[in-house]
C-alpha atoms as a PDB file:
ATOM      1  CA  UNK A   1      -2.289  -0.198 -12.307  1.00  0.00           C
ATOM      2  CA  UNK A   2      -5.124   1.284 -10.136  1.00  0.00           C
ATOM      3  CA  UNK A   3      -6.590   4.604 -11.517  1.00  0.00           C
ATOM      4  CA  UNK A   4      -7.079   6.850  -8.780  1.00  0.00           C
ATOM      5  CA  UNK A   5     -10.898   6.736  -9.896  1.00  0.00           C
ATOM      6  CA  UNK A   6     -11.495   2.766  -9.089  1.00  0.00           C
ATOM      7  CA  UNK A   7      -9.770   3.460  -5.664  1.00  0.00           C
ATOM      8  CA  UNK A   8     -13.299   3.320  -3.456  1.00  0.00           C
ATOM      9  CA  UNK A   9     -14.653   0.457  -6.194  1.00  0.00           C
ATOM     10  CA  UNK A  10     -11.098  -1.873  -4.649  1.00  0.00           C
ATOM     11  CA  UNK A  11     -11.627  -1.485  -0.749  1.00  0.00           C
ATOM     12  CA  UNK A  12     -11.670  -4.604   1.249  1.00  0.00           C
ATOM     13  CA  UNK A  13     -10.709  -6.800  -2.014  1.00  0.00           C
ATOM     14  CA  UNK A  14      -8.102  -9.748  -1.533  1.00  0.00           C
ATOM     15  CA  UNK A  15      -4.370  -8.226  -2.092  1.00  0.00           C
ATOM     16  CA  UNK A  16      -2.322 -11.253  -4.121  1.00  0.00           C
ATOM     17  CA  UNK A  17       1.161 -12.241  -4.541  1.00  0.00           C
ATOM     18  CA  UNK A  18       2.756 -12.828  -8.137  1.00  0.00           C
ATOM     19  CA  UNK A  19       2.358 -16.808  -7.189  1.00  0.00           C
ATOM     20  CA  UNK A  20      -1.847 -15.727  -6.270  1.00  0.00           C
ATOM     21  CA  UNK A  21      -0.795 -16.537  -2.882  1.00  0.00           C
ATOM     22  CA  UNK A  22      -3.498 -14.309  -0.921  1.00  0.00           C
ATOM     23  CA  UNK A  23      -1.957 -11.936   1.406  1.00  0.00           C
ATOM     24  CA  UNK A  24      -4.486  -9.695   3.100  1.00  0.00           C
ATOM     25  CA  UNK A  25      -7.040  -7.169   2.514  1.00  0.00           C
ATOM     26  CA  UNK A  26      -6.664  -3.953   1.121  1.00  0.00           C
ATOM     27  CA  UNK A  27      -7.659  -1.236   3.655  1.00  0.00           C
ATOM     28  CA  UNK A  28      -6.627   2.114   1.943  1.00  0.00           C
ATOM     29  CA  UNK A  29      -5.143   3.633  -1.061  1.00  0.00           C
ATOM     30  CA  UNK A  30      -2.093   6.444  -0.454  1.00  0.00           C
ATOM     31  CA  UNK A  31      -2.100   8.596  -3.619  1.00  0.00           C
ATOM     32  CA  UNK A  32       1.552  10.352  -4.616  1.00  0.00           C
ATOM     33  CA  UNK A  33       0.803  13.774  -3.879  1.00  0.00           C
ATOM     34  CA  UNK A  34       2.757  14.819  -6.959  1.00  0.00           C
ATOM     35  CA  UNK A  35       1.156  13.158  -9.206  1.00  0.00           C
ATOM     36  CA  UNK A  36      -2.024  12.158  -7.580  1.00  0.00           C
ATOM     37  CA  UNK A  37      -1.868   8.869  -8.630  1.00  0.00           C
ATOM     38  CA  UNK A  38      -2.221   6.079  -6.254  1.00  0.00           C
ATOM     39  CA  UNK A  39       1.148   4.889  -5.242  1.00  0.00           C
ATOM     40  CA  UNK A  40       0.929   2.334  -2.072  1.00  0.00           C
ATOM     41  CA  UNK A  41      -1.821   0.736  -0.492  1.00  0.00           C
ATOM     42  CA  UNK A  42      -2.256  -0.904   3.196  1.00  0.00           C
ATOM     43  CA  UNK A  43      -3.041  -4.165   3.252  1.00  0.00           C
ATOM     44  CA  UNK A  44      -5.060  -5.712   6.938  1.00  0.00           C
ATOM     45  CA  UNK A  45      -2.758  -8.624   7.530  1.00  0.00           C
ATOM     46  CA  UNK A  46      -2.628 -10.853  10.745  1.00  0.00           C
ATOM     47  CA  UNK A  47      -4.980 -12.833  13.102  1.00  0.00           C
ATOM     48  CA  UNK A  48      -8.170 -11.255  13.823  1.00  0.00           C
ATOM     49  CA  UNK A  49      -7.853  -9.844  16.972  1.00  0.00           C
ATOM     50  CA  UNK A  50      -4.223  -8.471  16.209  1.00  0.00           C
ATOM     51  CA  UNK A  51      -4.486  -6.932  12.396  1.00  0.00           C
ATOM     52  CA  UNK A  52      -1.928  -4.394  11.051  1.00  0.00           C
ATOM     53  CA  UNK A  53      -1.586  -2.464   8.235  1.00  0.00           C
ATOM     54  CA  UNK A  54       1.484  -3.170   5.950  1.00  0.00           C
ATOM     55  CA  UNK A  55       2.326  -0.952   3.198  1.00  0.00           C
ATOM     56  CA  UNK A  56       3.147  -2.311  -0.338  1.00  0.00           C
ATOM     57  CA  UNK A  57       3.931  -0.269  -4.071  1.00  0.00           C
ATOM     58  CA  UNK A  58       0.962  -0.476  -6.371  1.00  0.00           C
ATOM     59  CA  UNK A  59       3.067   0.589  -9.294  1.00  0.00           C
ATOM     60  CA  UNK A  60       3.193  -2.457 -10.926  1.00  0.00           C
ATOM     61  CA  UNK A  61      -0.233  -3.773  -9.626  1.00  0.00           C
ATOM     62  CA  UNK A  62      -2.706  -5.753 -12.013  1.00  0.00           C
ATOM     63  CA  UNK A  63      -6.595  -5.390 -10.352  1.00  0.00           C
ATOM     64  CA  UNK A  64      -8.329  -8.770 -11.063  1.00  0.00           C
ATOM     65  CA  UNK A  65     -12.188  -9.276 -10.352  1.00  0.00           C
ATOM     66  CA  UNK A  66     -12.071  -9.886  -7.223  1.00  0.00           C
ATOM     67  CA  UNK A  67      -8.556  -9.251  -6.295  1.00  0.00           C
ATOM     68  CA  UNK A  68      -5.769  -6.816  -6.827  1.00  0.00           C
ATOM     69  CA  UNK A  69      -2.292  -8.710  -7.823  1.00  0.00           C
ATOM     70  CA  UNK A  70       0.859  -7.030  -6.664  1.00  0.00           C
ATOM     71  CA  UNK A  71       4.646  -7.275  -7.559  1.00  0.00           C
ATOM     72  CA  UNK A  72       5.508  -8.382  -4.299  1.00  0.00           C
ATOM     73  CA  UNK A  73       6.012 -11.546  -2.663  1.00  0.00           C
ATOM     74  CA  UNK A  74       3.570 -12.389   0.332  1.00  0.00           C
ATOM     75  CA  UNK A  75       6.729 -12.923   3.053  1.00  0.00           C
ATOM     76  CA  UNK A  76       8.131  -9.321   1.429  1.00  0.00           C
ATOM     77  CA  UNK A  77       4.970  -7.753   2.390  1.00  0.00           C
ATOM     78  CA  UNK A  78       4.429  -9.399   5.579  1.00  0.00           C
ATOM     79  CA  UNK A  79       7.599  -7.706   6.568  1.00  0.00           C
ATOM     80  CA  UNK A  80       7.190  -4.477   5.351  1.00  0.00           C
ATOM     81  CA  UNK A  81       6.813  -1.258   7.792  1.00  0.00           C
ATOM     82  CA  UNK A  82       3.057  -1.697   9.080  1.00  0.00           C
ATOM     83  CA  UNK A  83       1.080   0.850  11.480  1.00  0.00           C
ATOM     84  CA  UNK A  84      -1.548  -0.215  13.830  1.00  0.00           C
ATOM     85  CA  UNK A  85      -5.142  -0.335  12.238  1.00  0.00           C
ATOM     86  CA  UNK A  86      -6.132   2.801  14.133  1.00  0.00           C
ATOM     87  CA  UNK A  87      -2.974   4.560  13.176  1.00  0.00           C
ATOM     88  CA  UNK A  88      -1.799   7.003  10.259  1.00  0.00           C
ATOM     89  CA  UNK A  89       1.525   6.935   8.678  1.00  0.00           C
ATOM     90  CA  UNK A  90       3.803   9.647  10.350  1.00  0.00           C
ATOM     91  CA  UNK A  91       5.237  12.139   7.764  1.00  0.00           C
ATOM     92  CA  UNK A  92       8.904  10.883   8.960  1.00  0.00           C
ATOM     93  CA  UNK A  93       8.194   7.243   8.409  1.00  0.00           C
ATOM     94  CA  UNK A  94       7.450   7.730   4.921  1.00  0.00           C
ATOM     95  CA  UNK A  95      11.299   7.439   3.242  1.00  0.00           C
ATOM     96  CA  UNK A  96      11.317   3.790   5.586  1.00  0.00           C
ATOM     97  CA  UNK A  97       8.248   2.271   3.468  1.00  0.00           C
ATOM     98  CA  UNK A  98       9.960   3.600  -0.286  1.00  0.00           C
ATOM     99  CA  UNK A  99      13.430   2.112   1.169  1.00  0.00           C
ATOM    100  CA  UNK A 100      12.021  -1.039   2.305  1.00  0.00           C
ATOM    101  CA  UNK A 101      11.178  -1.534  -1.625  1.00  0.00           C
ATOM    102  CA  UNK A 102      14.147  -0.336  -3.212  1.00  0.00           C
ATOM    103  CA  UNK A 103      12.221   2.709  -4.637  1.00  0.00           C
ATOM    104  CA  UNK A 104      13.558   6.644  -4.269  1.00  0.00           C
ATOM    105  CA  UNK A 105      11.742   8.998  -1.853  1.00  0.00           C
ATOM    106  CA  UNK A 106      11.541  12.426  -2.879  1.00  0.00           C
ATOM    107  CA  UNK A 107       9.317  14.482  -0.538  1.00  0.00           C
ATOM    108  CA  UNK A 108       7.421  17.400  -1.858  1.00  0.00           C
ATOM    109  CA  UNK A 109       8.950  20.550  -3.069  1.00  0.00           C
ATOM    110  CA  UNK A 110       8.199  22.391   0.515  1.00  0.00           C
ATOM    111  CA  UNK A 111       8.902  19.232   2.481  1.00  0.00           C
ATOM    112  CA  UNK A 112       5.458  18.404   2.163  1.00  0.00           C
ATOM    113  CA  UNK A 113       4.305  14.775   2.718  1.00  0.00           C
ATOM    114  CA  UNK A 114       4.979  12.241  -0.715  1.00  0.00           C
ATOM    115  CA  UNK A 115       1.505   9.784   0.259  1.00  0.00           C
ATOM    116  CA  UNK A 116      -2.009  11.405   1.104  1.00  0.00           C
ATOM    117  CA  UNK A 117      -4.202   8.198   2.513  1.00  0.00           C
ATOM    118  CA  UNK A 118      -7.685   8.287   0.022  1.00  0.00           C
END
């Protein structure tokens, strides 16, 4: 698991599969807003002059030294809802990226957003 501390420390590192099959770059950290505890990351995926972000759980994630190792198969991942590398994850696109993984969604008391990007 990445502690919310060693987020900064784990930008641009090599995201892995379970197999070490390398799937991108981590670009950002979304923390649960809960719990503040990192939750998904984005991970820069794609040719170099067409890179998106896709999203993937870090709940199981094991950080290497020079790598972070999902749970997640590489074709899962490559799948997964993306946004543009510009973009920002719209507040009703959220429940897509848990339900794309099998995991519950469960906004914020007041309806408030369930990731904050760090």
């Amino acid at each position: 698991m990445i502690h919310a501390a060693e987020i900064r420390e784990w930008r641009d590192r090599n995201v892995i599969d379970p197999e070490g099959r390398k799937i991108g770059v981590l670009e950002a950290v979304y923390v649960d807003t809960t719990t503040d505890e990192p939750a998904m990351a984005t991970v820069r995926i794609g040719l170099p002059t067409r890179h998106q972000l896709a999203f993937v759980p870090l709940g199981e994630a094991i950080v290497g030294p020079d790598y972070i190792r999902v749970a997640y198969e590489k074709a899962l991942v490559k799948k997964a809802p993306s946004i543009g590398t510009d973009d920002i994850l719209p507040a009703e696109a959220e429940e897509e990226v848990f339900t794309y993984y099998g995991l519950p969604y469960q906004p914020g008391a007041g309806g408030e957003r369930q990731l904050a990007r760090r």
